[in-house]
Protein backbone atom coordinates (compact mmCIF):
# COMPACT_ATOMS: atom_id res chain seq x y z
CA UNK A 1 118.21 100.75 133.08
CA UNK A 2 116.36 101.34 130.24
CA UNK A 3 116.95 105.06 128.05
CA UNK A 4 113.50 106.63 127.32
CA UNK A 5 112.48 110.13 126.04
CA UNK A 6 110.68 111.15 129.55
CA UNK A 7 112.21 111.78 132.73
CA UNK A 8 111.49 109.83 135.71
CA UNK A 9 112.24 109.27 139.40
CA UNK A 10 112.44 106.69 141.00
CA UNK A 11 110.49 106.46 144.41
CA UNK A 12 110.83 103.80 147.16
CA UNK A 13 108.71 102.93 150.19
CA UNK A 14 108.33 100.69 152.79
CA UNK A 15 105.47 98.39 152.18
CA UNK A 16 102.38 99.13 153.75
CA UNK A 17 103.49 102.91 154.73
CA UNK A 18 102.32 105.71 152.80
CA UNK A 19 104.34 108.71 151.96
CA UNK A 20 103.65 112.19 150.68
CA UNK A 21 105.94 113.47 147.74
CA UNK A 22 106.10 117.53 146.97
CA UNK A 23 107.52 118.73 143.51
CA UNK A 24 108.14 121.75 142.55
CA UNK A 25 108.19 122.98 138.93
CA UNK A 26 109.32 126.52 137.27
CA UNK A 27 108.64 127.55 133.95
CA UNK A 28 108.77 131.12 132.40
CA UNK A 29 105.94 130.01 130.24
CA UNK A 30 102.69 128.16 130.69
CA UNK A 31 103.43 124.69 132.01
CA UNK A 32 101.92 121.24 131.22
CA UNK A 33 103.00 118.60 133.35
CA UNK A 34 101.17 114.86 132.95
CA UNK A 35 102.47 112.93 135.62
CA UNK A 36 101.83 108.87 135.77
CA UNK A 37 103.13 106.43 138.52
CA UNK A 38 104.20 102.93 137.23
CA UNK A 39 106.46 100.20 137.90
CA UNK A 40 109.82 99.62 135.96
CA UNK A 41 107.88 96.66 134.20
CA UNK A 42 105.21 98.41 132.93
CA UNK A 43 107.65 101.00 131.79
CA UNK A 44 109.80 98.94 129.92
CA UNK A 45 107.23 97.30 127.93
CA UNK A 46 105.22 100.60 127.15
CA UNK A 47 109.31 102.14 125.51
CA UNK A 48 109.28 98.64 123.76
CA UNK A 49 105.51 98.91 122.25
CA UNK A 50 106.65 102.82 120.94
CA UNK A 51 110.14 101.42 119.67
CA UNK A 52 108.46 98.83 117.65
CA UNK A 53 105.81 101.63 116.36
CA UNK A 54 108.63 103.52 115.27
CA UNK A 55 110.57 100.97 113.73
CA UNK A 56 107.25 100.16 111.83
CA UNK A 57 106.93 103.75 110.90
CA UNK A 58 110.47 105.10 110.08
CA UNK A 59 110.82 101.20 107.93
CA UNK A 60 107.60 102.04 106.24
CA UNK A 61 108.89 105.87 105.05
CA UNK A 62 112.34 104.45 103.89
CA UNK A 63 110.75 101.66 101.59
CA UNK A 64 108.51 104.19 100.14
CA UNK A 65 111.25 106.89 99.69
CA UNK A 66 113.32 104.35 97.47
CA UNK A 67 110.39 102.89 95.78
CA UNK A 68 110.58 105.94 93.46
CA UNK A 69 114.23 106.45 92.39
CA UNK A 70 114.17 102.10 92.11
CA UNK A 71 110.61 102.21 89.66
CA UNK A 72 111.91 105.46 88.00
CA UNK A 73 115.65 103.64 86.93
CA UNK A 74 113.56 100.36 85.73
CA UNK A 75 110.86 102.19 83.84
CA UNK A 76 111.50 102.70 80.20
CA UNK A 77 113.50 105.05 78.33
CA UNK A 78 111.85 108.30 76.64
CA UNK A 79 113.25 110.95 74.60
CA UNK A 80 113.83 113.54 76.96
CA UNK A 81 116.70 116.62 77.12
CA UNK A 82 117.81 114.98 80.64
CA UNK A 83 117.21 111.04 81.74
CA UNK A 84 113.65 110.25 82.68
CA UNK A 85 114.87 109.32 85.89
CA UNK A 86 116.55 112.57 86.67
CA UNK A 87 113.87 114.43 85.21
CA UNK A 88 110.82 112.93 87.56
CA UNK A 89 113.15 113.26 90.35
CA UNK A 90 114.55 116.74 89.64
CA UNK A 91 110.77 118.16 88.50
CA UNK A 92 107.99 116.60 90.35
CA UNK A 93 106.04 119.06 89.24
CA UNK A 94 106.60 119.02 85.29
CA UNK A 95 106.21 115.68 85.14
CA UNK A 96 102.64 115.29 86.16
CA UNK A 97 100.02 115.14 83.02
């Protein structure tokens, strides 16, 4: 069994019988409730597409969050008080022209 952020149930029924299924849901606030049927298949490979989105995603944010300290250590040297690397990093702001 696959772990996914939703919760599901699973439902079984004789083939060619239909069945009715009641829920009931309580909420102290305003409730939104989408509710999908699909197989474990289809499932499985819509957790896989969102895994791979976020693997994309959260890859994409690291390589651009060490692109800076990496391009600020390999830039040239300035006469600054403090390291040109600390100071981009430490004052974002002061650094801008």
């Amino acid at each position: 069994m696959c772990r996914i952020a939703t919760s599901f149930f699973g439902l079984t029924r004789p083939q060619g019988l239909s069945k009715t299924y009641y829920m009931r849901l309580k909420s102290a606030s305003p409730l939104v409730f989408p509710l999908s049927l699909s197989t474990i298949e289809a499932l499985a490979q819509k957790d896989q597409q969102t895994l791979l989105f976020l693997g994309l995603f959260y890859g994409a944010m690291l390589i651009m969050a060490g692109y800076k300290p990496v391009s600020l250590f390999l830039s040239p040297r300035s006469e600054l008080p403090v390291p040109r690397p600390v100071y981009y990093l430490l004052f974002p702001q002061l650094g801008r022209a």
